[in-house]
PDB file of N, CA and C in Angstrom:
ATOM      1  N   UNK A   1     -37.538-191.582   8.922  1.00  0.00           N
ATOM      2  CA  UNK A   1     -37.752-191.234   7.529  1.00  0.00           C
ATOM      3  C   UNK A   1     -37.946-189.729   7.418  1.00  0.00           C
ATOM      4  N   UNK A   2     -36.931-189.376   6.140  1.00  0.00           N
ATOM      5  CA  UNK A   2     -36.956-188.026   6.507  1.00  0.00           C
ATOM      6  C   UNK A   2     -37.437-187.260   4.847  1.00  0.00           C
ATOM      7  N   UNK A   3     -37.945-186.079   4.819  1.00  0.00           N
ATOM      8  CA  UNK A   3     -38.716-186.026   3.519  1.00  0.00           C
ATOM      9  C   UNK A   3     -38.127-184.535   3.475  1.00  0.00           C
ATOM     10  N   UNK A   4     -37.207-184.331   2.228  1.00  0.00           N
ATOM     11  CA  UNK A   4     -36.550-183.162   2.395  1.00  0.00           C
ATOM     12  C   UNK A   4     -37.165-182.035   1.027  1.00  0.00           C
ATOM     13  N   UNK A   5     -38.087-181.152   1.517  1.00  0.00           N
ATOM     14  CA  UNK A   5     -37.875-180.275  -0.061  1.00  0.00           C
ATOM     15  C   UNK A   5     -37.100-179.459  -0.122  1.00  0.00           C
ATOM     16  N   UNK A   6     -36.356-179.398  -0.929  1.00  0.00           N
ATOM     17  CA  UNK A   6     -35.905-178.472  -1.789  1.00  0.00           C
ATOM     18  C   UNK A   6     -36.354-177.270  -3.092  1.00  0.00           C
ATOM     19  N   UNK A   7     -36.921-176.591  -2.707  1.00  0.00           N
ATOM     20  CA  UNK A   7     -37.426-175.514  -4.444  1.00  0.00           C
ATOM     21  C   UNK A   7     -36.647-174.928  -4.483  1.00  0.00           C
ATOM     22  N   UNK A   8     -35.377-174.012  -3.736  1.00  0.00           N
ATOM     23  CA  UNK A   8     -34.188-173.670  -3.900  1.00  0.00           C
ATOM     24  C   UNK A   8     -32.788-173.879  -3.328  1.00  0.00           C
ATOM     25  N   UNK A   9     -31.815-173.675  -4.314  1.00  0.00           N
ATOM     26  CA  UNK A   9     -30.222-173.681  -4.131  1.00  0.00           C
ATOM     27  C   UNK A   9     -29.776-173.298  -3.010  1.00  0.00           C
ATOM     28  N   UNK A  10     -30.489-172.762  -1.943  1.00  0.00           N
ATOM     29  CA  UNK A  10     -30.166-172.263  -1.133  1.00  0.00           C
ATOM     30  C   UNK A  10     -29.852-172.703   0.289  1.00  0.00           C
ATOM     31  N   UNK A  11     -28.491-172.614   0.605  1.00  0.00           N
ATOM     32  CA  UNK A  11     -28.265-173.587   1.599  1.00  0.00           C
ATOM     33  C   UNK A  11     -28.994-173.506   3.318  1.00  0.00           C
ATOM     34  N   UNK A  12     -28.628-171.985   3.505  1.00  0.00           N
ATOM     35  CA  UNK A  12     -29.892-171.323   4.448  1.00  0.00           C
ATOM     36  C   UNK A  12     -31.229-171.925   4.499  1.00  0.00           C
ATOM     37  N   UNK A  13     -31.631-171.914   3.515  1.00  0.00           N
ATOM     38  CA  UNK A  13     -33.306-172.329   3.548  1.00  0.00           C
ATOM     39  C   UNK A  13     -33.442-174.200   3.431  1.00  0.00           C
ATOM     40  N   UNK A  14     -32.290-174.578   2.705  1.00  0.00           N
ATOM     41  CA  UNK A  14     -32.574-176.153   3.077  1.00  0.00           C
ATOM     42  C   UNK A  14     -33.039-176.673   4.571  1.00  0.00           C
ATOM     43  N   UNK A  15     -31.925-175.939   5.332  1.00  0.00           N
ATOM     44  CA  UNK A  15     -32.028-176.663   6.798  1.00  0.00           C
ATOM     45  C   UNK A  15     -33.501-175.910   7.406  1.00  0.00           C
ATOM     46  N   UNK A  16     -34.427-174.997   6.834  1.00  0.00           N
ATOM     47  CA  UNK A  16     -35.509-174.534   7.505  1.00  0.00           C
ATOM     48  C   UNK A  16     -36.629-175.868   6.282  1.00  0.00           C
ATOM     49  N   UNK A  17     -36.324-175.695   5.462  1.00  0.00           N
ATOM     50  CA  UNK A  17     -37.685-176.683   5.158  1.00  0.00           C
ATOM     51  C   UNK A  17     -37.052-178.102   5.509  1.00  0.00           C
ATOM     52  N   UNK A  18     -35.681-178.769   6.180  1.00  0.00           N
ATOM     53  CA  UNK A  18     -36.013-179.690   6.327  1.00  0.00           C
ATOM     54  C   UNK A  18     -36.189-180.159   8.093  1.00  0.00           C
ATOM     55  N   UNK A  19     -36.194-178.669   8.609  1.00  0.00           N
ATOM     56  CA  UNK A  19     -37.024-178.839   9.916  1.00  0.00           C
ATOM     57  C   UNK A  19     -38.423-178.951   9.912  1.00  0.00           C
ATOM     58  N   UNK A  20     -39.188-178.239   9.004  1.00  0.00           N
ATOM     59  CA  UNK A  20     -40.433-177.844   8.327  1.00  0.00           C
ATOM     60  C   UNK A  20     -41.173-179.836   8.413  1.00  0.00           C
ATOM     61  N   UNK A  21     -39.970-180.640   7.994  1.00  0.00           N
ATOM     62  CA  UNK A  21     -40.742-181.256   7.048  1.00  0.00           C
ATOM     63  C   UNK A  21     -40.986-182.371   8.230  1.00  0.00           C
ATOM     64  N   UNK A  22     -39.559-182.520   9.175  1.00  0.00           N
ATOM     65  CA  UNK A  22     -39.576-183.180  10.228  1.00  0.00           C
ATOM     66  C   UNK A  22     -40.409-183.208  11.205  1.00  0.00           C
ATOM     67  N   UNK A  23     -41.227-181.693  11.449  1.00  0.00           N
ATOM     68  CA  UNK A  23     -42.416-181.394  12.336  1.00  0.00           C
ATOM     69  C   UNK A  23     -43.285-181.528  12.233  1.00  0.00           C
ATOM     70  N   UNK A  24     -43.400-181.804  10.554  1.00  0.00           N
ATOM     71  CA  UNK A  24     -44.693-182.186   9.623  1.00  0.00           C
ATOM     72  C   UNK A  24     -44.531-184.131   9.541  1.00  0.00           C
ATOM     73  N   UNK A  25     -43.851-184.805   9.934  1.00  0.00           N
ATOM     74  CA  UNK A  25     -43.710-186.047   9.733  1.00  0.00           C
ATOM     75  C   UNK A  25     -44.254-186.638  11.427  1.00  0.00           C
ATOM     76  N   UNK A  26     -43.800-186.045  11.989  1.00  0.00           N
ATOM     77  CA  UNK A  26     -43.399-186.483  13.950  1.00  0.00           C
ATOM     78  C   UNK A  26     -44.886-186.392  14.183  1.00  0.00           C
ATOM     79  N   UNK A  27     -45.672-185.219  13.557  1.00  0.00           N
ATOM     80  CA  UNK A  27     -47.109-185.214  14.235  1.00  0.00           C
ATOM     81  C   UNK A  27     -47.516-184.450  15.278  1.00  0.00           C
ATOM     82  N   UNK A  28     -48.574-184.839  15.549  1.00  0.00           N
ATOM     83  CA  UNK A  28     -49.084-184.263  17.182  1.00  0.00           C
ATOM     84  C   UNK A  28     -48.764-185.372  18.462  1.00  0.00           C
ATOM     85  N   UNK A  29     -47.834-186.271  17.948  1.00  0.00           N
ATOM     86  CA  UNK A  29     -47.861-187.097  19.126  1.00  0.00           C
ATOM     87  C   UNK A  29     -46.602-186.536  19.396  1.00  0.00           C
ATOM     88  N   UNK A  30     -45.479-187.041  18.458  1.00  0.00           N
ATOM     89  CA  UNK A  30     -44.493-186.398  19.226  1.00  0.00           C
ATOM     90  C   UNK A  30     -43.851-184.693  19.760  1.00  0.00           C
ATOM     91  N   UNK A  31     -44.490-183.779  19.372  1.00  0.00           N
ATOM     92  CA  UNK A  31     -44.531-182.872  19.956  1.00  0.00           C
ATOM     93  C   UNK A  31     -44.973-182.495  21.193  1.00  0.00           C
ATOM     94  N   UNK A  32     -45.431-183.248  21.845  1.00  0.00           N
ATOM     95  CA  UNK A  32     -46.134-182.703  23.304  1.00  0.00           C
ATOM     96  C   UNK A  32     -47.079-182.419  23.645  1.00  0.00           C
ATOM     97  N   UNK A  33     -47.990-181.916  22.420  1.00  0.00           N
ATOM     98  CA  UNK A  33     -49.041-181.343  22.837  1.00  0.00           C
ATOM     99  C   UNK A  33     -50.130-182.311  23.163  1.00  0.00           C
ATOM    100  N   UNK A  34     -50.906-181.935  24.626  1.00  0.00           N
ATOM    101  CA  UNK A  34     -51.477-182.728  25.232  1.00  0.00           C
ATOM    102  C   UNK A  34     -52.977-182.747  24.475  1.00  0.00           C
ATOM    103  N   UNK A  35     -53.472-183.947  24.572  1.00  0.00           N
ATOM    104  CA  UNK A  35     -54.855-184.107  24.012  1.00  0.00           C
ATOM    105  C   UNK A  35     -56.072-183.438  24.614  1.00  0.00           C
ATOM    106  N   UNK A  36     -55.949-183.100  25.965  1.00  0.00           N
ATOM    107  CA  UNK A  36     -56.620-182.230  26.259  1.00  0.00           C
ATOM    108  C   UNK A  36     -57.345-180.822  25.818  1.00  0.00           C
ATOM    109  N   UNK A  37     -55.782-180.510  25.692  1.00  0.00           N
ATOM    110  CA  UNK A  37     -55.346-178.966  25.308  1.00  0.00           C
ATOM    111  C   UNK A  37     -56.237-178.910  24.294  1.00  0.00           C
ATOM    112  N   UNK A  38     -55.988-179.412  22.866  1.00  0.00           N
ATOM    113  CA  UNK A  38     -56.553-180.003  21.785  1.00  0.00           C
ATOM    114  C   UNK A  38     -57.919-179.467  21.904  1.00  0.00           C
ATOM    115  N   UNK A  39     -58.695-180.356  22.355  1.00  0.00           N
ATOM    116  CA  UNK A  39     -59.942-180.831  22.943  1.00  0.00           C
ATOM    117  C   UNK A  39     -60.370-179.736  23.451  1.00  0.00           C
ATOM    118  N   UNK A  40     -59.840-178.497  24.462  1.00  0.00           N
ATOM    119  CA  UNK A  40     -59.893-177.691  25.115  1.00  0.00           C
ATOM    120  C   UNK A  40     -60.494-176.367  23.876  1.00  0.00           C
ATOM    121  N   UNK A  41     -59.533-175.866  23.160  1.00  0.00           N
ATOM    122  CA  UNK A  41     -59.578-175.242  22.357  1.00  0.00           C
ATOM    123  C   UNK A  41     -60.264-175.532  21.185  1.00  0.00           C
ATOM    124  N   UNK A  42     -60.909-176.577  20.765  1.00  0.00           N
ATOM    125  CA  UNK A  42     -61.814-177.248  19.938  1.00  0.00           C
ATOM    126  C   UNK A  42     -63.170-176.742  20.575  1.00  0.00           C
ATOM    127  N   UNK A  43     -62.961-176.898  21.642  1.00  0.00           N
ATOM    128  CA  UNK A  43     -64.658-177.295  22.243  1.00  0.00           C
ATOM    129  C   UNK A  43     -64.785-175.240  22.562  1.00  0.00           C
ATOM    130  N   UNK A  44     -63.542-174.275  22.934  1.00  0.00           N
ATOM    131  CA  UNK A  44     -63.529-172.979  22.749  1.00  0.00           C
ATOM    132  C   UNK A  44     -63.889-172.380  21.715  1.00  0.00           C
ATOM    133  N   UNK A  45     -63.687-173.076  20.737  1.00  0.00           N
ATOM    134  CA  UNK A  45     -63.532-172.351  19.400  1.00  0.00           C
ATOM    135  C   UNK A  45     -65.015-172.529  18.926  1.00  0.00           C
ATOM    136  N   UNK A  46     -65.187-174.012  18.604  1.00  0.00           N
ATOM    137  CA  UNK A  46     -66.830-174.258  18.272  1.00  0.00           C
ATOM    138  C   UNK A  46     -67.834-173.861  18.911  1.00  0.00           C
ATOM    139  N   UNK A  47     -67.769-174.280  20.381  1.00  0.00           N
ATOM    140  CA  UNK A  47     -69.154-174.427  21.147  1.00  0.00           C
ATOM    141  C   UNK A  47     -69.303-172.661  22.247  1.00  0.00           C
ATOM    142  N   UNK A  48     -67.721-172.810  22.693  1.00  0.00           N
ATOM    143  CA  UNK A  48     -68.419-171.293  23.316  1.00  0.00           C
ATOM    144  C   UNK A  48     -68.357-170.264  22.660  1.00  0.00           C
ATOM    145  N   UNK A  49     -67.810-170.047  21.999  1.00  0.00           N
ATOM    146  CA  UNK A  49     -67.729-168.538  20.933  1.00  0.00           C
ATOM    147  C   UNK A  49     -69.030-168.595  20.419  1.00  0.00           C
ATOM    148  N   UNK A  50     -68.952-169.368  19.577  1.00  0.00           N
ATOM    149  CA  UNK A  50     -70.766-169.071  18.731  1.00  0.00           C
ATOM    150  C   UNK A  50     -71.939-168.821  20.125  1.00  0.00           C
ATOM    151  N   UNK A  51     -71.931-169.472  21.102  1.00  0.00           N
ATOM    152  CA  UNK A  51     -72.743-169.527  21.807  1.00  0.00           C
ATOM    153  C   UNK A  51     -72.611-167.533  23.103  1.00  0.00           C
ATOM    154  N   UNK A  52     -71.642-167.812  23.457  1.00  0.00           N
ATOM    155  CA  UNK A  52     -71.593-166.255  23.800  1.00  0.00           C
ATOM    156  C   UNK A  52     -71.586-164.872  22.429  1.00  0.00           C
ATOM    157  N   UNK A  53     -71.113-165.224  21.439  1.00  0.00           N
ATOM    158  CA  UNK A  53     -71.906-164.088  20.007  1.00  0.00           C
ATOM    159  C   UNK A  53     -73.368-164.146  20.354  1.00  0.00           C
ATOM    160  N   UNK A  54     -73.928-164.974  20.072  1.00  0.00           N
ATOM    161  CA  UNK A  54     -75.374-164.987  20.275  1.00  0.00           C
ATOM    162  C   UNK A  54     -75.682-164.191  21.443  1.00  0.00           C
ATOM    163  N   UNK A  55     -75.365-164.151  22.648  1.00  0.00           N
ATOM    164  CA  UNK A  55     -75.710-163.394  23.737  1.00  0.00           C
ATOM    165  C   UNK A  55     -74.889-161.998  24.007  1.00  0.00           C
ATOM    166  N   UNK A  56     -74.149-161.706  22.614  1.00  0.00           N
ATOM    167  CA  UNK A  56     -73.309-160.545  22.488  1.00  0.00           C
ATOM    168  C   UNK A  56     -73.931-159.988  21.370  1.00  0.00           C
ATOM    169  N   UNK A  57     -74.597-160.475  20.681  1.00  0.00           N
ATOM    170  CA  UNK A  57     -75.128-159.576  19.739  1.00  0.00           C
ATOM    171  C   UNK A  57     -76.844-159.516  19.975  1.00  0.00           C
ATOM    172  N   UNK A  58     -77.308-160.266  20.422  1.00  0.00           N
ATOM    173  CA  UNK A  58     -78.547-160.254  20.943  1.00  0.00           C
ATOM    174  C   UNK A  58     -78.887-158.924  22.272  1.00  0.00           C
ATOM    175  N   UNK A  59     -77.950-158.809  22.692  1.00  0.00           N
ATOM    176  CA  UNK A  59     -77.489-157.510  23.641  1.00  0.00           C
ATOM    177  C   UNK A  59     -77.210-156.370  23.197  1.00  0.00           C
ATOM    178  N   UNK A  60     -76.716-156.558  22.070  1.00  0.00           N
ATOM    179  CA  UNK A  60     -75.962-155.329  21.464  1.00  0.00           C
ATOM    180  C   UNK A  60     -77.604-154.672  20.785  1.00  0.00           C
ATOM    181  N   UNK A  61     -78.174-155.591  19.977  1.00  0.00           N
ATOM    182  CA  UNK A  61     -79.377-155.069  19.383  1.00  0.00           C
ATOM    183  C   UNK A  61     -80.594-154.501  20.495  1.00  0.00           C
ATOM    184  N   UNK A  62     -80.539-155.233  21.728  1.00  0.00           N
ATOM    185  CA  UNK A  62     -81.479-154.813  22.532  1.00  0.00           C
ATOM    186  C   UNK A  62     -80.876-153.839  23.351  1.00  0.00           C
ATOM    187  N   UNK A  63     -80.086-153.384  23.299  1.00  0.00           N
ATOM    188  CA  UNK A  63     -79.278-151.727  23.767  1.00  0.00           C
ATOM    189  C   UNK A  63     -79.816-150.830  22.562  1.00  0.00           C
ATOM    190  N   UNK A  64     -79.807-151.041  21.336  1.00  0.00           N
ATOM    191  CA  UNK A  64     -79.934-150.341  20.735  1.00  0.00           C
ATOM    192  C   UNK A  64     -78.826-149.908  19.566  1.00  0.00           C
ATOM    193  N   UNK A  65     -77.753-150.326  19.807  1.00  0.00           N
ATOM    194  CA  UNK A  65     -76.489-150.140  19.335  1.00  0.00           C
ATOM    195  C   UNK A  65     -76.519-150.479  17.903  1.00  0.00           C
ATOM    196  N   UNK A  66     -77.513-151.480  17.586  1.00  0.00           N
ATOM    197  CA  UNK A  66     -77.251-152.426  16.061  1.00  0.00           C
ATOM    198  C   UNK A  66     -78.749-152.369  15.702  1.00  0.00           C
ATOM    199  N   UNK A  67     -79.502-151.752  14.578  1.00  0.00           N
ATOM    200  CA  UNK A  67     -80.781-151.519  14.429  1.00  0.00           C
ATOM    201  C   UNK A  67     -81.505-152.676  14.404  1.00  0.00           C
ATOM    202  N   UNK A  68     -82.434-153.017  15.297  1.00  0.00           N
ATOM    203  CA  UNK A  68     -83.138-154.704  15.191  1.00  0.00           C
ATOM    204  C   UNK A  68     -83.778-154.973  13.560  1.00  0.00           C
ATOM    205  N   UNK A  69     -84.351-153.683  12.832  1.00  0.00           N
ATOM    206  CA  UNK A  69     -84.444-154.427  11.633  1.00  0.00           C
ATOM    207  C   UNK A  69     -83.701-154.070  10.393  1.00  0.00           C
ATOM    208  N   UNK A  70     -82.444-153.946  10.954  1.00  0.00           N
ATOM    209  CA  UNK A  70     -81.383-154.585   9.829  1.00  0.00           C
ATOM    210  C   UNK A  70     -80.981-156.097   9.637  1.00  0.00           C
ATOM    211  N   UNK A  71     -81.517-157.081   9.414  1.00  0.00           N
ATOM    212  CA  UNK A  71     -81.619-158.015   9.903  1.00  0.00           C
ATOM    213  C   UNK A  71     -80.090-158.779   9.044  1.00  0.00           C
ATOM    214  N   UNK A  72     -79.624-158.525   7.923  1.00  0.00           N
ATOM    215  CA  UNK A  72     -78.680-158.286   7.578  1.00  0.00           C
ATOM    216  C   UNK A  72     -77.171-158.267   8.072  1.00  0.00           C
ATOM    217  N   UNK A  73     -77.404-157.274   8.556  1.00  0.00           N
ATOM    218  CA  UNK A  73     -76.206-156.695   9.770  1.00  0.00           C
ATOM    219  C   UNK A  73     -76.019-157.788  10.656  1.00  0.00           C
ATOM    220  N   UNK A  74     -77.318-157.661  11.559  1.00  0.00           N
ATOM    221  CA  UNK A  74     -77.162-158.909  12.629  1.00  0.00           C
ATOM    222  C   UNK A  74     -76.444-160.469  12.055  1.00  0.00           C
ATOM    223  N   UNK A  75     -77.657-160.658  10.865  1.00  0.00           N
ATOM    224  CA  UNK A  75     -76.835-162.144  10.460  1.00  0.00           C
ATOM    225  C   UNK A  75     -75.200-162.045  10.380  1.00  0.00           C
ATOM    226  N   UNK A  76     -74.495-160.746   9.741  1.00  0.00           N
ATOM    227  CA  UNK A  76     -73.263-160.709   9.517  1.00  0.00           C
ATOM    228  C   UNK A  76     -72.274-161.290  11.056  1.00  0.00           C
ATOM    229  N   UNK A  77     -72.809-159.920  11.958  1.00  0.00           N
ATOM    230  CA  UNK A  77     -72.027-160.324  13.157  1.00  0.00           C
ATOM    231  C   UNK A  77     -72.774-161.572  13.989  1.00  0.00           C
ATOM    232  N   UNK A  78     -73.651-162.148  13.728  1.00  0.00           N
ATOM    233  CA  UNK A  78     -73.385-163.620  14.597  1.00  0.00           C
ATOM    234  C   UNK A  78     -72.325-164.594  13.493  1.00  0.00           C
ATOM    235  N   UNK A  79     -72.810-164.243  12.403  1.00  0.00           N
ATOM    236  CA  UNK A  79     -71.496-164.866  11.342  1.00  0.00           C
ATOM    237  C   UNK A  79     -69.826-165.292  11.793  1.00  0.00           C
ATOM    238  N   UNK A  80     -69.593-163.418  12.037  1.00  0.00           N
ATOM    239  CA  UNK A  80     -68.346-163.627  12.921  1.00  0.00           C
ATOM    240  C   UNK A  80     -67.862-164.277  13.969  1.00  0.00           C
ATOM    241  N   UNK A  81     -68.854-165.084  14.886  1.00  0.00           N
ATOM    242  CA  UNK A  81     -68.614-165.600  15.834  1.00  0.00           C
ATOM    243  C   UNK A  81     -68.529-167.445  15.234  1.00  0.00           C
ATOM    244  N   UNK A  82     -68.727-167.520  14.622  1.00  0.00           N
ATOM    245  CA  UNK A  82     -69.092-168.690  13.750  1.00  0.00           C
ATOM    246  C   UNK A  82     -68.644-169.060  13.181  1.00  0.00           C
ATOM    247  N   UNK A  83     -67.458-168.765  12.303  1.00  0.00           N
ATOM    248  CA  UNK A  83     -66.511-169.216  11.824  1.00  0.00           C
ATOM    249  C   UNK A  83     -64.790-169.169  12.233  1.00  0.00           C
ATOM    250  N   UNK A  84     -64.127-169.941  11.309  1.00  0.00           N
ATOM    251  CA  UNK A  84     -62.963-170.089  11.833  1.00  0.00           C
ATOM    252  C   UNK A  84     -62.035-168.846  11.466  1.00  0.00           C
ATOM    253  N   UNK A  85     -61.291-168.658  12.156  1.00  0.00           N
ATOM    254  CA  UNK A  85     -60.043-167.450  12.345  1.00  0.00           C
ATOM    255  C   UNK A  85     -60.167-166.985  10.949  1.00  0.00           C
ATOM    256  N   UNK A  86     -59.636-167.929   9.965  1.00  0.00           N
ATOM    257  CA  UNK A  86     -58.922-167.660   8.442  1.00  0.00           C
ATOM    258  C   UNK A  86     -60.602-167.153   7.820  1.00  0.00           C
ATOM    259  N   UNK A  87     -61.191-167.621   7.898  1.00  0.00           N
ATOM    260  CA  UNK A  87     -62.806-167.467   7.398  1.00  0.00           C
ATOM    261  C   UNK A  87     -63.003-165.678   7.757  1.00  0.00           C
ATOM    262  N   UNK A  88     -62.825-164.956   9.129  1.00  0.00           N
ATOM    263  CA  UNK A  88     -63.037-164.045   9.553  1.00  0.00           C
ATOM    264  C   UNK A  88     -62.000-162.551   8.630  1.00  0.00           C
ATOM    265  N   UNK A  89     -60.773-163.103   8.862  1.00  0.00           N
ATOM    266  CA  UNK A  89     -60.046-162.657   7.376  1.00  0.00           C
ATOM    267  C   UNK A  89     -60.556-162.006   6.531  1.00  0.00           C
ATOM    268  N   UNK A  90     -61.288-163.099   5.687  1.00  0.00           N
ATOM    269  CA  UNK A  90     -61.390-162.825   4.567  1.00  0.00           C
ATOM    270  C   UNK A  90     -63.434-161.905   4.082  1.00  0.00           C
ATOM    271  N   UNK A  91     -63.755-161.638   5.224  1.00  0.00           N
ATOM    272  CA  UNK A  91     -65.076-161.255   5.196  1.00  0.00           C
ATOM    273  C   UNK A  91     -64.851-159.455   5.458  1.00  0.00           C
TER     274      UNK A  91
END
């Protein structure tokens, strides 16, 4: 089953959104990508990043680098470690 959009006349761009739509139908199973991997980069993204920020900015303030009572500041950059990619963007 195949789910084709079209928003323009354009014959070029048909065959890219109806690869678009096919990669978007097939999933994560049939592409390959292993569940691990997944899992891997989930557990990177959530658990060690936030957790090494904390010991990167907790360092940074006890060097001296980041004034300990800006307390402000600090909340900002453990912030950064804490959210997702697109979130970091936009701050």
């Amino acid at each position: 089953m195949h789910i084709i959009v079209q928003p323009f006349h354009n014959k070029k761009k048909t065959a890219s959104y109806e690869w678009f739509c096919v990669c978007v139908l097939t999933g994560i199973k049939a592409s390959g990508i292993q569940p691990r991997i997944v899992m891997s980069i989930v557990a990177v993204r959530f658990i060690i990043l936030p957790v090494l920020g904390i010991f990167i900015v907790r360092g940074v303030v006890d060097l001296g680098l980041v004034p300990s009572d800006d307390k402000l500041l600090v909340f900002i950059l453990l912030l950064q470690y804490s959210l997702p990619p697109a979130m970091n963007i936009g701050m």
